[in-house]
PDB file of N, CA and C in Angstrom:
ATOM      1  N   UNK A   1       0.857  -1.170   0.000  1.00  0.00           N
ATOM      2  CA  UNK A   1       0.000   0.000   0.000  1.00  0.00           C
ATOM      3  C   UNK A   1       0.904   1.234   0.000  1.00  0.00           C
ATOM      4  N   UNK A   2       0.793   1.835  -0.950  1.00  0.00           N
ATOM      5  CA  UNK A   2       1.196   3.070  -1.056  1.00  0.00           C
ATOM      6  C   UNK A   2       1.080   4.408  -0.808  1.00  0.00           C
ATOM      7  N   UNK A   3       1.415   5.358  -0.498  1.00  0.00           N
ATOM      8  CA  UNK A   3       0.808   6.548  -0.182  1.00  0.00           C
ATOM      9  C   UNK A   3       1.260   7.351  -1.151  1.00  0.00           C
ATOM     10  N   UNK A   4       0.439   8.152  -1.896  1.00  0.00           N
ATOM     11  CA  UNK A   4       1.095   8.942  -2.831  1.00  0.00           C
ATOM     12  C   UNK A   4       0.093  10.402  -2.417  1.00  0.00           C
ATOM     13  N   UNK A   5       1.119  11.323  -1.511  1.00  0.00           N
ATOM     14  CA  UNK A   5       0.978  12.426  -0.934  1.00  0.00           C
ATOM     15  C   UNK A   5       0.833  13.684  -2.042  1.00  0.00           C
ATOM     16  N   UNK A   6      -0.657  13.470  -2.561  1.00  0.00           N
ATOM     17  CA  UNK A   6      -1.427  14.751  -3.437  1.00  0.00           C
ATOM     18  C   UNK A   6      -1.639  15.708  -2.770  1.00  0.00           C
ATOM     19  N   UNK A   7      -1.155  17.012  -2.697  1.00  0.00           N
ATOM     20  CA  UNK A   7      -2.057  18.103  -1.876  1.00  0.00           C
ATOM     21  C   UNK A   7      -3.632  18.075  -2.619  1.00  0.00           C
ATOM     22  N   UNK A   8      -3.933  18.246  -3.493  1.00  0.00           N
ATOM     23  CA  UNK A   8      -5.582  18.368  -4.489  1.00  0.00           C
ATOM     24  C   UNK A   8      -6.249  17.472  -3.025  1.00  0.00           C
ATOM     25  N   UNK A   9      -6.116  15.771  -3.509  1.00  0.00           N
ATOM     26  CA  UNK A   9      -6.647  14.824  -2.978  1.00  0.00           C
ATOM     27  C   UNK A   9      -6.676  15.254  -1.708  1.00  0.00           C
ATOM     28  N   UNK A  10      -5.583  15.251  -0.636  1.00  0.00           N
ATOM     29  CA  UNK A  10      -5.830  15.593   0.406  1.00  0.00           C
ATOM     30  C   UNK A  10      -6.891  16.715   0.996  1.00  0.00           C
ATOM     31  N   UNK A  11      -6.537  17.585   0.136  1.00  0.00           N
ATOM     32  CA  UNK A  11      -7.624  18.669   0.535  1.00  0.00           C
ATOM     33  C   UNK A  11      -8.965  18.068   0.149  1.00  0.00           C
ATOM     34  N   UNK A  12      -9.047  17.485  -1.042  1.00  0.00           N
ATOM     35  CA  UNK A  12     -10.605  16.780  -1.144  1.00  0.00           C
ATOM     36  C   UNK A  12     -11.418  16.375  -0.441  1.00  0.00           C
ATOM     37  N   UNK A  13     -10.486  15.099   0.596  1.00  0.00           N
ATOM     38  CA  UNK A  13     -10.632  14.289   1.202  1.00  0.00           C
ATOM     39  C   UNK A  13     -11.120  15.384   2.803  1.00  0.00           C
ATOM     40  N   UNK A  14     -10.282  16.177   3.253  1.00  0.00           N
ATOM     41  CA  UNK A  14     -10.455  17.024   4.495  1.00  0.00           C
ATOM     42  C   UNK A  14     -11.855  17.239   4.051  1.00  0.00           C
ATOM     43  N   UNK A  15     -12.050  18.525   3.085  1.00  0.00           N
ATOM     44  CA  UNK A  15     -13.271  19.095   2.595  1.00  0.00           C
ATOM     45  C   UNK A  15     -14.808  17.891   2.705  1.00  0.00           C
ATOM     46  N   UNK A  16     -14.870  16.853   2.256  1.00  0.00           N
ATOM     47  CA  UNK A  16     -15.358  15.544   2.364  1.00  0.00           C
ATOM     48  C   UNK A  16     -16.095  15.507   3.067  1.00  0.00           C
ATOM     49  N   UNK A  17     -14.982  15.359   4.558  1.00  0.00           N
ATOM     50  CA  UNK A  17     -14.977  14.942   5.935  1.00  0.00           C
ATOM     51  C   UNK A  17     -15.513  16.169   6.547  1.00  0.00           C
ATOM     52  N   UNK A  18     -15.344  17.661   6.453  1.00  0.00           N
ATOM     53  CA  UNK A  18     -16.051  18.198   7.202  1.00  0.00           C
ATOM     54  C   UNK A  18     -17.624  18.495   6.371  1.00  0.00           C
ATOM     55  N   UNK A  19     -18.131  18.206   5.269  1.00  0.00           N
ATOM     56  CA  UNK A  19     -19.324  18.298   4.964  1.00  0.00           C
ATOM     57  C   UNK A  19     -19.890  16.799   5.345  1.00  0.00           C
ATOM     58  N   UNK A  20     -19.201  16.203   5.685  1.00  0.00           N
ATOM     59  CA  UNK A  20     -20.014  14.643   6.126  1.00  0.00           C
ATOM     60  C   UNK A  20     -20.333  15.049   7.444  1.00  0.00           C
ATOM     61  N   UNK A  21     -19.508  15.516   8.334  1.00  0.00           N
ATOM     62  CA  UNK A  21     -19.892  16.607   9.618  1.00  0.00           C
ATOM     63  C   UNK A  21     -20.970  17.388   9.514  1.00  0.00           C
ATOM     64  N   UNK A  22     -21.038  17.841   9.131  1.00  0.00           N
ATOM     65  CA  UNK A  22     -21.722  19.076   8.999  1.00  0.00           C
ATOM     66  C   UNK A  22     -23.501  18.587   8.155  1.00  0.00           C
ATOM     67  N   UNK A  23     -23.176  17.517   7.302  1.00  0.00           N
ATOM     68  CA  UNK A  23     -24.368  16.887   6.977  1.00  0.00           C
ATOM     69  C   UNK A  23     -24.618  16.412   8.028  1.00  0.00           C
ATOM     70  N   UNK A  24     -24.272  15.537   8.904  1.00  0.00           N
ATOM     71  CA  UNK A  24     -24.853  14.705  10.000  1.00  0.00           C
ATOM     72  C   UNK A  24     -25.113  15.644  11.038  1.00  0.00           C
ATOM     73  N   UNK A  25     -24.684  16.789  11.634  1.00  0.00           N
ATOM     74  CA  UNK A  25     -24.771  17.867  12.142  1.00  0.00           C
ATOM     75  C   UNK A  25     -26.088  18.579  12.093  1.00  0.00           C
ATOM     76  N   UNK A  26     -26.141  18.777  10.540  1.00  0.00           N
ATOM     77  CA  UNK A  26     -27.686  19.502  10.274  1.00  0.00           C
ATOM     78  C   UNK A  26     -28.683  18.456  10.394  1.00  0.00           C
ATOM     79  N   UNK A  27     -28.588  16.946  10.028  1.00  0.00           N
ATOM     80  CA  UNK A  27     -29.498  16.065  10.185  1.00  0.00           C
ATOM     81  C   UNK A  27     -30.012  15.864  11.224  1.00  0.00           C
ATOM     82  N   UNK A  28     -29.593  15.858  12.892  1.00  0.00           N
ATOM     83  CA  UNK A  28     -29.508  15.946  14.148  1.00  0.00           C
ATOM     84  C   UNK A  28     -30.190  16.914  14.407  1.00  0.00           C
ATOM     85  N   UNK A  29     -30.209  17.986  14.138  1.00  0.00           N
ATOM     86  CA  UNK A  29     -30.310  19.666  14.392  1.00  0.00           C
ATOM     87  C   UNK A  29     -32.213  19.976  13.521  1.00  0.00           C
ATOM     88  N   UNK A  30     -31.893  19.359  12.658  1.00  0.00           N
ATOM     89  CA  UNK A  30     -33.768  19.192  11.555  1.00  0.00           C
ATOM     90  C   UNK A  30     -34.274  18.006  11.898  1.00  0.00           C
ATOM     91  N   UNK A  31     -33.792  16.909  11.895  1.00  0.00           N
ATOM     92  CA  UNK A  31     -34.361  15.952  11.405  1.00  0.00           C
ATOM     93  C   UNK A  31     -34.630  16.214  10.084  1.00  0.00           C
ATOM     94  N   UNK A  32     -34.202  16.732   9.169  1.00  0.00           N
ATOM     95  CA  UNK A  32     -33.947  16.581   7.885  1.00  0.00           C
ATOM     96  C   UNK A  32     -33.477  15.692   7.175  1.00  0.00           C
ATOM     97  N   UNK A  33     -33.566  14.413   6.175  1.00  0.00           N
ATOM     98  CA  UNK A  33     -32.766  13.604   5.741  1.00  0.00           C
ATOM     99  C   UNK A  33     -32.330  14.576   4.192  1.00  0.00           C
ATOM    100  N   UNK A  34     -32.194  15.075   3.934  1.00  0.00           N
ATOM    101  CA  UNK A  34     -31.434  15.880   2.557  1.00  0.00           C
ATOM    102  C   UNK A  34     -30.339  15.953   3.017  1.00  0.00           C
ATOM    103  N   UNK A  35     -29.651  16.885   4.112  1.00  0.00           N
ATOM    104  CA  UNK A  35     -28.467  17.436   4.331  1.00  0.00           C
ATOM    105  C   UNK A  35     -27.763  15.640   4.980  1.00  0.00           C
ATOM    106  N   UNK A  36     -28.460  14.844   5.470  1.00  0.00           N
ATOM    107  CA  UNK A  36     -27.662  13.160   6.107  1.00  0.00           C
ATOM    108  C   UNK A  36     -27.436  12.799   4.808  1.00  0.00           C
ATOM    109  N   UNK A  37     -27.908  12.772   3.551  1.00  0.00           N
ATOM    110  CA  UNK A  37     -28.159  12.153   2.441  1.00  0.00           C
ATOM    111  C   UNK A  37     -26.978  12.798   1.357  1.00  0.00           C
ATOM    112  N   UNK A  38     -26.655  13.620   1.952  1.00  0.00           N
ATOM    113  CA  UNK A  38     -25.248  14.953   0.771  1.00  0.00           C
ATOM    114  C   UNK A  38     -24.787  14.348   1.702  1.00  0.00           C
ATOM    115  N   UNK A  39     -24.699  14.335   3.247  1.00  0.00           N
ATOM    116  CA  UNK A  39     -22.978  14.209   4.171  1.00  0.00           C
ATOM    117  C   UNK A  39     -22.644  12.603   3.770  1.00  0.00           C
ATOM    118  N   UNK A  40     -23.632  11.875   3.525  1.00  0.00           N
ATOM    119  CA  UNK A  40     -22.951  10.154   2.946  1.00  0.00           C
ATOM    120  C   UNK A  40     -22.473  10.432   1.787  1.00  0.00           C
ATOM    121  N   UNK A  41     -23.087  10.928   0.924  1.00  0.00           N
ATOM    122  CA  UNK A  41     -22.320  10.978  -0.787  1.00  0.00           C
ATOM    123  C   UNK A  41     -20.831  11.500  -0.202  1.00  0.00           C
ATOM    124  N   UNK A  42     -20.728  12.927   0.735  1.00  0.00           N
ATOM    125  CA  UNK A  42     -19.324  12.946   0.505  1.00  0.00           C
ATOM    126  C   UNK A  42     -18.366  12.525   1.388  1.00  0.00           C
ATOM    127  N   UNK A  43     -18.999  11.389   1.998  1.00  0.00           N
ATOM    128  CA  UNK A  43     -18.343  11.025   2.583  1.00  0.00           C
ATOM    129  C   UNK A  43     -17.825   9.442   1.808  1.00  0.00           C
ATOM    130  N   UNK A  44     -18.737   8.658   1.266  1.00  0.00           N
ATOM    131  CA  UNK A  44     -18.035   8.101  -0.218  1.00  0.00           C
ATOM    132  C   UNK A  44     -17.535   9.005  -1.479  1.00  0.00           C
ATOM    133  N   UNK A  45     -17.899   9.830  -1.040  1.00  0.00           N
ATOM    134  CA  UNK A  45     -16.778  10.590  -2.756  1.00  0.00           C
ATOM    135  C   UNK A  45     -15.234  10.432  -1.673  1.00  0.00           C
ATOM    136  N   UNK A  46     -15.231  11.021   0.172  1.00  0.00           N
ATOM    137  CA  UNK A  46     -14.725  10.749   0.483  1.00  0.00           C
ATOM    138  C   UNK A  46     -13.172   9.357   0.642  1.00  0.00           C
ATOM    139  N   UNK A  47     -14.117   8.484   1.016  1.00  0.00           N
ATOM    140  CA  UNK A  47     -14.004   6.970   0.637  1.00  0.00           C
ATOM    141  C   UNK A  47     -12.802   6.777  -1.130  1.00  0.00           C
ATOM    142  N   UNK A  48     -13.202   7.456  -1.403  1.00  0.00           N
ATOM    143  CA  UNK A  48     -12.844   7.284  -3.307  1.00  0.00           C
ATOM    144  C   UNK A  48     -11.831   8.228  -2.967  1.00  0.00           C
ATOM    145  N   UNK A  49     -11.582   9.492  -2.268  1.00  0.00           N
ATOM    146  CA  UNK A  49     -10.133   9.992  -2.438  1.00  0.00           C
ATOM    147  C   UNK A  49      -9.152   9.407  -1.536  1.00  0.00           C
ATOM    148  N   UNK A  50      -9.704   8.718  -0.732  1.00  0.00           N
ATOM    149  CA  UNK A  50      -8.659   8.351   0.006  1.00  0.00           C
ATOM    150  C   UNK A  50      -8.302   6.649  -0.614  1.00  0.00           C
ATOM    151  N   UNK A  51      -8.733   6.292  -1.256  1.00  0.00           N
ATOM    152  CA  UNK A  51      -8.648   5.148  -2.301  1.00  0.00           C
ATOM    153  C   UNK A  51      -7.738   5.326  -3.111  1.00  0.00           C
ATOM    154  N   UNK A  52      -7.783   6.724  -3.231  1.00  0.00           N
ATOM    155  CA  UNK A  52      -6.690   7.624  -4.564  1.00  0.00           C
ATOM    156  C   UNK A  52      -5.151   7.549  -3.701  1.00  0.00           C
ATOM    157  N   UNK A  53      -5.354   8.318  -2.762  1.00  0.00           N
ATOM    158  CA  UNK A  53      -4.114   8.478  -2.079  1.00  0.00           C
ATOM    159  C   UNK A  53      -3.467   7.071  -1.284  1.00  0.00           C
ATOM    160  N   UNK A  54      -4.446   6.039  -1.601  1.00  0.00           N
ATOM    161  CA  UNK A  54      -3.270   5.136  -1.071  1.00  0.00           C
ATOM    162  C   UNK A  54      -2.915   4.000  -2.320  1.00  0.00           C
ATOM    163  N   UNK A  55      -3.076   4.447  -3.735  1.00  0.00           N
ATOM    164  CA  UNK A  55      -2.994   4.246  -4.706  1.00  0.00           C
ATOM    165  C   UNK A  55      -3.492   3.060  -5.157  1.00  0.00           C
ATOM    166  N   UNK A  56      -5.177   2.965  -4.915  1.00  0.00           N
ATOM    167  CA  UNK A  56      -5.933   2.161  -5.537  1.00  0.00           C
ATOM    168  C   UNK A  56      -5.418   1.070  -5.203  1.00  0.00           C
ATOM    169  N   UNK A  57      -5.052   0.725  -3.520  1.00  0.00           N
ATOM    170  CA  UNK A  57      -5.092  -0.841  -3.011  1.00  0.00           C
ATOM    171  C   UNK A  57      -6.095  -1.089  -2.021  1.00  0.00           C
ATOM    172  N   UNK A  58      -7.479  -0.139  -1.536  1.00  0.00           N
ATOM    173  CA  UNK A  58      -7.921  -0.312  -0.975  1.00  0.00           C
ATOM    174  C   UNK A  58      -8.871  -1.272  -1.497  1.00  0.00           C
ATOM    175  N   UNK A  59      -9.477  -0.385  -2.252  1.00  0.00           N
ATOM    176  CA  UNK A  59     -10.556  -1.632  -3.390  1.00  0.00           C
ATOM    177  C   UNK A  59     -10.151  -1.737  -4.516  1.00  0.00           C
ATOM    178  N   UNK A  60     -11.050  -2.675  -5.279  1.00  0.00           N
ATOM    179  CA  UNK A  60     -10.793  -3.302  -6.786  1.00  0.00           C
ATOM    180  C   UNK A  60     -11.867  -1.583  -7.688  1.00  0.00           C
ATOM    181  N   UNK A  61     -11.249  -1.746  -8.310  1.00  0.00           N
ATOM    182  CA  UNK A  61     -11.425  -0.679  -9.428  1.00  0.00           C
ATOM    183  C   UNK A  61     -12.716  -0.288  -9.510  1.00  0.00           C
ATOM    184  N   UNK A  62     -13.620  -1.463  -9.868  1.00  0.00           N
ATOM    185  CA  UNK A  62     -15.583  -1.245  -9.819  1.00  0.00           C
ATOM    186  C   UNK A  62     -16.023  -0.826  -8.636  1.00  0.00           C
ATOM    187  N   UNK A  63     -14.829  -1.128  -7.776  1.00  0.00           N
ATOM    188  CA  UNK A  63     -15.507  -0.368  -6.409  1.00  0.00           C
ATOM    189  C   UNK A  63     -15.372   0.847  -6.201  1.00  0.00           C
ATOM    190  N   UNK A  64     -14.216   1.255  -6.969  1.00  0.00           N
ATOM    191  CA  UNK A  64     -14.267   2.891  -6.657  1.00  0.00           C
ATOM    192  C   UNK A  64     -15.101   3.876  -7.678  1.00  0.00           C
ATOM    193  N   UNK A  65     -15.719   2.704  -8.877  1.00  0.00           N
ATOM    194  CA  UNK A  65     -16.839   3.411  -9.615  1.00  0.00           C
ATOM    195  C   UNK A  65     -17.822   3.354  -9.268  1.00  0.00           C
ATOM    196  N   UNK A  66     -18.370   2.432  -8.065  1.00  0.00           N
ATOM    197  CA  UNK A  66     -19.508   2.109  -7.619  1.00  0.00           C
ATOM    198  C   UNK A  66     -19.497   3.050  -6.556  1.00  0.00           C
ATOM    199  N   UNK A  67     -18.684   3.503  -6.142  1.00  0.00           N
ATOM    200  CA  UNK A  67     -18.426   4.734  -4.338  1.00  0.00           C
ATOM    201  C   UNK A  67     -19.241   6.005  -5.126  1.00  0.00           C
ATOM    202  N   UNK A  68     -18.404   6.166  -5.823  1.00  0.00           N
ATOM    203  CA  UNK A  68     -18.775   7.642  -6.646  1.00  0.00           C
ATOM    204  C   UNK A  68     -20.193   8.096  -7.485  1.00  0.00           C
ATOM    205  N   UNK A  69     -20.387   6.392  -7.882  1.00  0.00           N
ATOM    206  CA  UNK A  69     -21.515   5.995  -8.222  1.00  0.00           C
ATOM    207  C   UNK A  69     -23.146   6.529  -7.295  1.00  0.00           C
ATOM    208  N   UNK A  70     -22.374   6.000  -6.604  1.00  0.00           N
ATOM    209  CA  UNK A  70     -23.694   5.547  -5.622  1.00  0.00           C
ATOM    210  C   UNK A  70     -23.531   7.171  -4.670  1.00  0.00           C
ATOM    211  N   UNK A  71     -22.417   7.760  -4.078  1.00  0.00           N
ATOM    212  CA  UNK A  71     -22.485   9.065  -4.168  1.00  0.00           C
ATOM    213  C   UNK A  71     -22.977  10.094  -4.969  1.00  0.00           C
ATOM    214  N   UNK A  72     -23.081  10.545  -6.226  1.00  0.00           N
ATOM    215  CA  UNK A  72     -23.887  11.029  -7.204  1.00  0.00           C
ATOM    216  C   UNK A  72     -25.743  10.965  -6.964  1.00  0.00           C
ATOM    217  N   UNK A  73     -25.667   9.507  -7.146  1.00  0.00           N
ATOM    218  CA  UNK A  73     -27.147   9.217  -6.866  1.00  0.00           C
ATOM    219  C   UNK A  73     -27.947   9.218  -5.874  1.00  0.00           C
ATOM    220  N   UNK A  74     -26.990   9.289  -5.059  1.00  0.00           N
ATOM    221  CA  UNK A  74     -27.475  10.063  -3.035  1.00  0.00           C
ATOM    222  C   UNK A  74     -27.406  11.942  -3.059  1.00  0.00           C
ATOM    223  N   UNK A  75     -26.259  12.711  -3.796  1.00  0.00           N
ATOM    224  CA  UNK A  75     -27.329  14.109  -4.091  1.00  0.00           C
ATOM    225  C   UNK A  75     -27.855  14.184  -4.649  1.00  0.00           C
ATOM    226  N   UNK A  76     -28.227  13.248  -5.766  1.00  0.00           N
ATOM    227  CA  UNK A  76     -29.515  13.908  -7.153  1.00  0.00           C
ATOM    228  C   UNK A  76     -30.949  13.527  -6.699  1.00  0.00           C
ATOM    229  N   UNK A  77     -30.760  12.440  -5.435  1.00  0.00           N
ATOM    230  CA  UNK A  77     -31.779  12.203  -4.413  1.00  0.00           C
ATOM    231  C   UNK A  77     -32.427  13.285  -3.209  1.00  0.00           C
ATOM    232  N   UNK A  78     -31.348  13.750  -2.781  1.00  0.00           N
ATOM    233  CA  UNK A  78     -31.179  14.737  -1.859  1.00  0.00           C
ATOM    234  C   UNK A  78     -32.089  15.957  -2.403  1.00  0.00           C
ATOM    235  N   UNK A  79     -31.175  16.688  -3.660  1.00  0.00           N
ATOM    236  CA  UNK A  79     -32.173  17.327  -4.293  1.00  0.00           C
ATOM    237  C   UNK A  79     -33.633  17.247  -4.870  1.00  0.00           C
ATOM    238  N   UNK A  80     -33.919  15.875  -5.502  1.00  0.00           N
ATOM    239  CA  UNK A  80     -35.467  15.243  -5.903  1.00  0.00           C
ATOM    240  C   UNK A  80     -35.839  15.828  -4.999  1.00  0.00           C
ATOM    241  N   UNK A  81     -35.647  15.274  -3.603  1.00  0.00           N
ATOM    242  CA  UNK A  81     -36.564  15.362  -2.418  1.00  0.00           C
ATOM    243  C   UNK A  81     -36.740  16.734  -2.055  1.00  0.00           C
ATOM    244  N   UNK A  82     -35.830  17.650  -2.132  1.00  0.00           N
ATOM    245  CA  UNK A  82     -35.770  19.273  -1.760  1.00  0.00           C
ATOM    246  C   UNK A  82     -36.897  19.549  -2.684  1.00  0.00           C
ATOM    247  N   UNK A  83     -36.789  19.483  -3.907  1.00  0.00           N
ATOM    248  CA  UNK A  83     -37.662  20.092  -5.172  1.00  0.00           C
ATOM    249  C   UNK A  83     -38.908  19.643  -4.681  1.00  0.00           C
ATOM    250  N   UNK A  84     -39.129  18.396  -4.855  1.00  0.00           N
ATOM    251  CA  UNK A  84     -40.541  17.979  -4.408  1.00  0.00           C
ATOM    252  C   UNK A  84     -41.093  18.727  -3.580  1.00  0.00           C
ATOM    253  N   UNK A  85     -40.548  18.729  -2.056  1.00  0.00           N
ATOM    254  CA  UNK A  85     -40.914  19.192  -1.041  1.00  0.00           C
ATOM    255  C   UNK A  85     -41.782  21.035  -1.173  1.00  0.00           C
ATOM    256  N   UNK A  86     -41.199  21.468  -2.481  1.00  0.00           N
ATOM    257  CA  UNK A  86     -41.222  22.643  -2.973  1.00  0.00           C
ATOM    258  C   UNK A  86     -42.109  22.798  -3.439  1.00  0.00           C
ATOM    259  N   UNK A  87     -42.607  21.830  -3.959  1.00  0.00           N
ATOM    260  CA  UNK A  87     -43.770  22.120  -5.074  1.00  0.00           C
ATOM    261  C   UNK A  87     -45.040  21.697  -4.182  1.00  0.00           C
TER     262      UNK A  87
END
């Protein structure tokens, strides 16, 4: 396992971690599931940079398309549900 010390990634990864905070934070604080539902996506987009920085030996390859994957489709959820709620 390698470490290959990106400043970008690293900062990604920090940034990540305090909106996964801060989602679970506001979720606690509303009972809102939108803002719990963004702090998991980035906390697997999370997951996927730190996959990066230890140079893709954590998981097998489909897994780090499936992290990002499945992150994407947890805010475009997040939002559905905001919009809805709107109308």
């Amino acid at each position: 396992m390698a470490f290959i010390p990106d400043p970008v990634i690293i900062v990604n990864l920090v940034l990540c971690i305090i909106i996964f905070v801060f989602g679970y934070a506001a979720f606690r604080k509303s009972n809102n599931m939108n803002p719990f539902l963004i702090g998991i996506a980035f906390g697997l987009f999370g997951l996927s940079h730190l996959n990066t920085l230890f140079g893709l030996t954590l998981f097998p390859e489909i897994t780090f398309v499936l992290l990002r994957l499945c992150g994407y489709v947890l805010v475009a959820a997040a939002l559905y549900m905001s919009y809805k709620s709107l109308c």
